[in-house]
C-alpha atoms as a PDB file:
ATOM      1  CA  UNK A   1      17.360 -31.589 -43.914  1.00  0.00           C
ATOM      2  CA  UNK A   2      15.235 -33.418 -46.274  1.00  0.00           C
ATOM      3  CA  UNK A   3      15.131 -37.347 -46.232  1.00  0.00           C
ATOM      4  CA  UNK A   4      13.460 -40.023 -48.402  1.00  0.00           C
ATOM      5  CA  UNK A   5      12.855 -43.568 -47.902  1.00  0.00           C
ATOM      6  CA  UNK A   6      13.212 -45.759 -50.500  1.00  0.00           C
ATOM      7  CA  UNK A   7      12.631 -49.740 -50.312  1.00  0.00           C
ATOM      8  CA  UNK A   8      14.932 -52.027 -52.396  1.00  0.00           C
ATOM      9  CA  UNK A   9      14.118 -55.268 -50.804  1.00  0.00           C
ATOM     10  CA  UNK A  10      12.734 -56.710 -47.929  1.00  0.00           C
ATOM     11  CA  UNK A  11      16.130 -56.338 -45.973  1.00  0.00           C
ATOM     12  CA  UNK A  12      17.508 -53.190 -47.897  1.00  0.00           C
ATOM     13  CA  UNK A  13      16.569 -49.679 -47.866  1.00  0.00           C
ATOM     14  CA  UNK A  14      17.994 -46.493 -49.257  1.00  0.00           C
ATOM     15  CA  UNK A  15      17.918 -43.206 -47.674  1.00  0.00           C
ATOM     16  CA  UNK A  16      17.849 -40.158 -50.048  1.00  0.00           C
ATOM     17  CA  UNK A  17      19.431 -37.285 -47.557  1.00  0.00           C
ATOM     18  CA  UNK A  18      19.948 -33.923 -48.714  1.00  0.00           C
ATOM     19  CA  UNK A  19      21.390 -31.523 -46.802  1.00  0.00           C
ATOM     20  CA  UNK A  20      21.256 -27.940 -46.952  1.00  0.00           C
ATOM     21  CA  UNK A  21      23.895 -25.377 -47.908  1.00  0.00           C
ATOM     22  CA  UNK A  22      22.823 -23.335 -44.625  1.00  0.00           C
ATOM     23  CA  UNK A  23      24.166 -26.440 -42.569  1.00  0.00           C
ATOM     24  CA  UNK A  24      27.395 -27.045 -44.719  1.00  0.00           C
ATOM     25  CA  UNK A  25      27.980 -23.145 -44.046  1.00  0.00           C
ATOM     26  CA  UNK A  26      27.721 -23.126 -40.413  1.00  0.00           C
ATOM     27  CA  UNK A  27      30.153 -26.132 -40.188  1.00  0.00           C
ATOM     28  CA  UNK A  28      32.218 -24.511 -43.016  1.00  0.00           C
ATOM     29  CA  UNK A  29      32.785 -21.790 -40.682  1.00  0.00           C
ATOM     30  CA  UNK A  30      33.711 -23.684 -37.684  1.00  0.00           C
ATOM     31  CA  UNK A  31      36.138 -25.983 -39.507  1.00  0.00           C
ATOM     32  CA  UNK A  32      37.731 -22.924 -41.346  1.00  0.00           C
ATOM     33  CA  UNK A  33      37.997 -20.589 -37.958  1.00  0.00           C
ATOM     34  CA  UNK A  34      39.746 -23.746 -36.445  1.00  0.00           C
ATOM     35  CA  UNK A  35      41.828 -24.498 -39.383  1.00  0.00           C
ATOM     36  CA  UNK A  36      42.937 -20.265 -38.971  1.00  0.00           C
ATOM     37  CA  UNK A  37      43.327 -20.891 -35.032  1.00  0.00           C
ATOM     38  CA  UNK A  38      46.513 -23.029 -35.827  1.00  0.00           C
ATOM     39  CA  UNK A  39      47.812 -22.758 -39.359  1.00  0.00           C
ATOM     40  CA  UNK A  40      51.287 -21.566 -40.031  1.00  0.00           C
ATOM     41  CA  UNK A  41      51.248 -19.973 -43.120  1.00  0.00           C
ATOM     42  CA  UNK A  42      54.913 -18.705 -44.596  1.00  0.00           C
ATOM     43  CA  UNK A  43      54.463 -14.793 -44.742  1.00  0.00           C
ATOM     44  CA  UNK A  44      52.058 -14.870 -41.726  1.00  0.00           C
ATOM     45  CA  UNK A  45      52.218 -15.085 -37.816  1.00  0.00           C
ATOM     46  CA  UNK A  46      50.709 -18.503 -36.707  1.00  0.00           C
ATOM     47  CA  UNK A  47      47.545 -17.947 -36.452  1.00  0.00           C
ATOM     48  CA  UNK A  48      47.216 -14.288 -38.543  1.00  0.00           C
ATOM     49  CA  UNK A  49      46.752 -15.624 -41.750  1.00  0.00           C
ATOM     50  CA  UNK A  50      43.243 -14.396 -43.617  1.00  0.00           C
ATOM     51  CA  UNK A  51      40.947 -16.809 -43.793  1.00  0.00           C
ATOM     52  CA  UNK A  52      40.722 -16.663 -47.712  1.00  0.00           C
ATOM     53  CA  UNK A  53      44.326 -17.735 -47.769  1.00  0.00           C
ATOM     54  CA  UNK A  54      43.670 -20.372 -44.973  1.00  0.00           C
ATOM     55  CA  UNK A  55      40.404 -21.858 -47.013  1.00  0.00           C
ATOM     56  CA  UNK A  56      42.667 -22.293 -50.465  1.00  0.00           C
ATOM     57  CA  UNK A  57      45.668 -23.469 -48.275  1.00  0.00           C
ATOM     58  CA  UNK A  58      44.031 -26.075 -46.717  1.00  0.00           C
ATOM     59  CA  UNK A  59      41.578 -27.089 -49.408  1.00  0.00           C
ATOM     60  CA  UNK A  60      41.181 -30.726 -49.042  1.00  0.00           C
ATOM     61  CA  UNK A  61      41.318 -30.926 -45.317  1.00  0.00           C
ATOM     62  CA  UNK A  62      38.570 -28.274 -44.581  1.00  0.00           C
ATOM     63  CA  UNK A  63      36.496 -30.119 -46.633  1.00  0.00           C
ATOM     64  CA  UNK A  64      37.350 -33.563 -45.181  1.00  0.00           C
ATOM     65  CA  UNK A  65      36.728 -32.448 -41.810  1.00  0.00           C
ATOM     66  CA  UNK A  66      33.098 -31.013 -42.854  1.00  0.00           C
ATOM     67  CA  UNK A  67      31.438 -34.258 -44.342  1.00  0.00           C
ATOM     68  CA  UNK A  68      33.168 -36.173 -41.087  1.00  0.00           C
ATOM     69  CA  UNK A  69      31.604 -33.539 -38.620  1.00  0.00           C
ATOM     70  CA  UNK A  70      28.205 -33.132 -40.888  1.00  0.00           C
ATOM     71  CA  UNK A  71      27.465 -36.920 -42.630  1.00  0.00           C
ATOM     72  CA  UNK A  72      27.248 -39.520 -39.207  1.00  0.00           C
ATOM     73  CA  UNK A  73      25.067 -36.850 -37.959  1.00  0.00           C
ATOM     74  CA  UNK A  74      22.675 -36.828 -40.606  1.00  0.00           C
ATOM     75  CA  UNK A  75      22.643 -40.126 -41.269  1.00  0.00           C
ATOM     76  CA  UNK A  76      22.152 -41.431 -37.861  1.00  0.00           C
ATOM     77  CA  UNK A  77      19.419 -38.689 -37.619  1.00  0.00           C
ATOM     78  CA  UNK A  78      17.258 -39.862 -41.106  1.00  0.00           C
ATOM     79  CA  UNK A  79      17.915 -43.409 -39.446  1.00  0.00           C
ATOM     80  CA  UNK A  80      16.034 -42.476 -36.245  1.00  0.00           C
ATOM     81  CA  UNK A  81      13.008 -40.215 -38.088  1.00  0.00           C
ATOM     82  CA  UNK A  82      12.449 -43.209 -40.562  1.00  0.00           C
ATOM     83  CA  UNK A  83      12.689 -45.483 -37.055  1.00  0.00           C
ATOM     84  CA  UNK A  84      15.199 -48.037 -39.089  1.00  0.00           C
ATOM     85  CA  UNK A  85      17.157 -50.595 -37.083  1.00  0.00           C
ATOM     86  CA  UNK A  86      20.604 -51.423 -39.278  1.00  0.00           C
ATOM     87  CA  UNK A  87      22.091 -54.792 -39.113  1.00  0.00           C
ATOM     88  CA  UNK A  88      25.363 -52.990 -40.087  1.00  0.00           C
ATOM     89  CA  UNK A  89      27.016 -49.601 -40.743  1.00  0.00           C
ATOM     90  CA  UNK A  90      25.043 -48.346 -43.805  1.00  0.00           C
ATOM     91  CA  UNK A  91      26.822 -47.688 -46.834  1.00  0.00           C
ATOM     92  CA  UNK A  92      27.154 -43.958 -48.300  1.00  0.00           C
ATOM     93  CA  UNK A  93      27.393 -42.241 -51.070  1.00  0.00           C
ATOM     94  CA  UNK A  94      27.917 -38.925 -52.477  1.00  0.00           C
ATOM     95  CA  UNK A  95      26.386 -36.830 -55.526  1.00  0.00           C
ATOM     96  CA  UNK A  96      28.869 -35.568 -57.618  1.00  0.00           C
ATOM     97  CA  UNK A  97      31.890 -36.148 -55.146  1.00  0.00           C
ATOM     98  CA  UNK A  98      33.987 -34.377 -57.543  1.00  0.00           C
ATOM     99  CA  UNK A  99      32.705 -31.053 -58.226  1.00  0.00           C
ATOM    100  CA  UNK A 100      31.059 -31.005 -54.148  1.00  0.00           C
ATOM    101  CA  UNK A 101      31.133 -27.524 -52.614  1.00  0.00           C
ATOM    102  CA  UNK A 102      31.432 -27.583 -48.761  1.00  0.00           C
ATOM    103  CA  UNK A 103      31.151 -23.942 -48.219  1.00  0.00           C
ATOM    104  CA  UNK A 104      27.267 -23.627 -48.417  1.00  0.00           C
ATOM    105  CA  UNK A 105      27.225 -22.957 -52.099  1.00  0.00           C
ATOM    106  CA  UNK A 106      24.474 -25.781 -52.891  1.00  0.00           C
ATOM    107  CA  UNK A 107      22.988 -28.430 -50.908  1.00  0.00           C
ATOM    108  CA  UNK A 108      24.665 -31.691 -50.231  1.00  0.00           C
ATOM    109  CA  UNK A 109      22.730 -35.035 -51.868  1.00  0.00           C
ATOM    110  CA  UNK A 110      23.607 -38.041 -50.306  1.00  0.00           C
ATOM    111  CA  UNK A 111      22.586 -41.729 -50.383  1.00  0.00           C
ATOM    112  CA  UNK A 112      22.785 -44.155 -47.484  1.00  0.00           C
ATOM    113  CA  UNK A 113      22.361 -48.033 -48.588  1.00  0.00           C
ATOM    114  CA  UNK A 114      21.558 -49.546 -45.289  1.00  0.00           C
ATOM    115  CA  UNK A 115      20.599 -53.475 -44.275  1.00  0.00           C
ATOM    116  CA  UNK A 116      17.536 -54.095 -41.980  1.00  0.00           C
ATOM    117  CA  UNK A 117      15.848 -57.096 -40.343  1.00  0.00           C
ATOM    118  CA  UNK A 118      12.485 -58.414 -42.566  1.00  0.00           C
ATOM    119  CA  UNK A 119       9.549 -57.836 -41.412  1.00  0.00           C
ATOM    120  CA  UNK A 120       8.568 -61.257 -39.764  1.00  0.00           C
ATOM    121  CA  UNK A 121       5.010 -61.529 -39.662  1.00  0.00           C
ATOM    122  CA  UNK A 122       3.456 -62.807 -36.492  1.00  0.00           C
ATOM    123  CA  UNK A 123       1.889 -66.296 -37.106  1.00  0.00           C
ATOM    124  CA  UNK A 124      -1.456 -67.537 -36.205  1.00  0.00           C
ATOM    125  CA  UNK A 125      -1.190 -70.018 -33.403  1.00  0.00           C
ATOM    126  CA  UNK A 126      -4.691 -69.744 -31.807  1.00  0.00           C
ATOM    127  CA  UNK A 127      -7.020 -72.661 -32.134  1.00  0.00           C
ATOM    128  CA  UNK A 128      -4.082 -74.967 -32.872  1.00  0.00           C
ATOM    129  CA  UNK A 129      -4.689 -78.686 -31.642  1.00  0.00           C
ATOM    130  CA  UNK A 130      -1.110 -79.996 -30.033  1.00  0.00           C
ATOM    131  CA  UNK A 131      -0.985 -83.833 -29.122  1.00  0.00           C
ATOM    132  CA  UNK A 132       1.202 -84.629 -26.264  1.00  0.00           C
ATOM    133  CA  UNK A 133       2.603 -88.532 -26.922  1.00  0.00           C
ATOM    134  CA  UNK A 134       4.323 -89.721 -23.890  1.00  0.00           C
ATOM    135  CA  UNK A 135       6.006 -92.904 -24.121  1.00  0.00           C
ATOM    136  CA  UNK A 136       5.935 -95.300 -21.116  1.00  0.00           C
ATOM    137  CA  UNK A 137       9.289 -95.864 -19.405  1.00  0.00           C
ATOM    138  CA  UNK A 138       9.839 -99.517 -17.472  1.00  0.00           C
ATOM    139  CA  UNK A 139      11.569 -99.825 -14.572  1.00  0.00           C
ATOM    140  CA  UNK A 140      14.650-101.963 -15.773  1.00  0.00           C
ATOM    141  CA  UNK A 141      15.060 -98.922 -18.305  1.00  0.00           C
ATOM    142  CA  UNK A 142      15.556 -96.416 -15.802  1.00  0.00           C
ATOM    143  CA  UNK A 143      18.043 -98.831 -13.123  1.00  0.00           C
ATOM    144  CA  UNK A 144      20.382 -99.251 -16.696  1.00  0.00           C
ATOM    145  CA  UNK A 145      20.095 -95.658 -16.801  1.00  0.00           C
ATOM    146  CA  UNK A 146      21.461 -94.914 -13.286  1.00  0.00           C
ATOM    147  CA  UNK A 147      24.028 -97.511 -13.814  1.00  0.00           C
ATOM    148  CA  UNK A 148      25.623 -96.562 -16.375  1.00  0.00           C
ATOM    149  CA  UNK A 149      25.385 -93.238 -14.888  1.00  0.00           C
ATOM    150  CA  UNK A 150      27.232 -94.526 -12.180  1.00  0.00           C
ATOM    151  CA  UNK A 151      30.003 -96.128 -14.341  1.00  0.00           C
ATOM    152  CA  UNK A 152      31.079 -92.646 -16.237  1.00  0.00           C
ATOM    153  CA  UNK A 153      31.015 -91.521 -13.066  1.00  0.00           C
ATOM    154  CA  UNK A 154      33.108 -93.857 -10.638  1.00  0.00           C
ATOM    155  CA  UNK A 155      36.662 -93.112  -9.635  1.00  0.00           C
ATOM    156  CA  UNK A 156      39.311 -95.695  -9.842  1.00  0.00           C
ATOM    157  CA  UNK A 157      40.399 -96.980  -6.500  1.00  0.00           C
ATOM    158  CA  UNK A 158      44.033 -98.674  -6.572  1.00  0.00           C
ATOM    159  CA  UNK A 159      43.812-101.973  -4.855  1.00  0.00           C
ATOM    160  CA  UNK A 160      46.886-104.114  -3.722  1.00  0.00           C
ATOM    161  CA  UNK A 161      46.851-106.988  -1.808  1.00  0.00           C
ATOM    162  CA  UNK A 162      44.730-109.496  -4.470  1.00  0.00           C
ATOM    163  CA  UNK A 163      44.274-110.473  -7.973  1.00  0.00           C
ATOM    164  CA  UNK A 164      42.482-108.936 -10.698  1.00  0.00           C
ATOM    165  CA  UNK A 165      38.560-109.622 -10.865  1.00  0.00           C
ATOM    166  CA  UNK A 166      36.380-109.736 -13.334  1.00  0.00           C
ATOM    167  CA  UNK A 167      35.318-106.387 -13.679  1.00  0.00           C
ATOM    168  CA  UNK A 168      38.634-104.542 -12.675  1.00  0.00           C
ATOM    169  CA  UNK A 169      40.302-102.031 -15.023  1.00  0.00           C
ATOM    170  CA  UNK A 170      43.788-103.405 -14.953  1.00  0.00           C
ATOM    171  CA  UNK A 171      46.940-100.736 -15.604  1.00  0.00           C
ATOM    172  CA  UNK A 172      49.536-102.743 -17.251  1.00  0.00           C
ATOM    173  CA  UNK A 173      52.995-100.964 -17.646  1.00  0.00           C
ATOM    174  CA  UNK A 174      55.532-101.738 -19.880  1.00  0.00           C
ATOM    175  CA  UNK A 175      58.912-102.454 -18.704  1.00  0.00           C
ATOM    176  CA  UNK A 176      61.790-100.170 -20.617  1.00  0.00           C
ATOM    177  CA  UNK A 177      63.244-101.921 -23.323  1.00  0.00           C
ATOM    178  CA  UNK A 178      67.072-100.048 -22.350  1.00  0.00           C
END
């Protein structure tokens, strides 16, 4: 398998993957065999048919099957040889989809488009100056503190018995106006 990095920007990269008609053979084979395995072909006992007949047959699907087996493992394997960390499932695309040959004819050419963190560079902070200001704090700053503090934080207590205070929180109900 041959790969190629190309950089489009900072946070985009393109892989150029080709892969090799040896490889699309092998899994050509396997995907065809299986396809034979199970087909039911009219004029042929399930699972009897020649594998010519299977391969026109089934067209379409053999060939489906082969880039799903073949492509994520490619890709995922120029990813880790060009050590690449994707910020999302790259984006492919095929040569010449229309005319592609999955049985080992010719190579496969295929271009990932992936997205990648930027290279952050590390900044200089040695020999930096830093000036701590602390600002004084009073005593009648921090007793306001604690009591309001205290009021979000006090439960009501129903007293009976006595008149409202000042101070009080006072429930007033209204009566029903049936």
């Amino acid at each position: 398998m041959k790969t190629e990095l190309k950089d489009i920007t900072p946070t985009r990269k393109e892989l150029v993957i080709e892969i090799p008609g040896a490889e699309l053979k092998d899994a050509y084979e396997k995907v065809s065999q299986r396809y034979a395995k199970g087909a039911n072909v009219p004029g042929f006992r399930k699972g009897f048919a020649p594998l010519d007949v299977i391969r026109v047959r089934y067209k379409d699907e053999i060939k489906n099957e082969v880039l799903q087996l073949l492509l994520p493992e490619k890709v995922t394997a120029a990813i880790q040889e060009h050590k690449l960390h994707p910020l999302a499932e790259p984006h492919l695309h095929i040569d010449n989809v229309e005319n592609l040959k999955v049985n080992g004819s010719e190579p496969i050419n295929l271009h990932a488009h992936i997205e990648v963190m930027p290279d952050v560079p590390k900044p200089k902070y040695k020999n930096i100056e830093l000036v701590r200001r602390v600002r004084p704090v009073e005593d009648s700053e921090i007793e306001d503190l604690i009591a309001n503090r205290l009021n979000q934080e006090a439960a009501l207590i129903p007293v009976e018995g006595r008149r409202s205070e000042l101070g009080d929180t006072v429930i007033a109900l209204m009566p029903d106006s049936r």
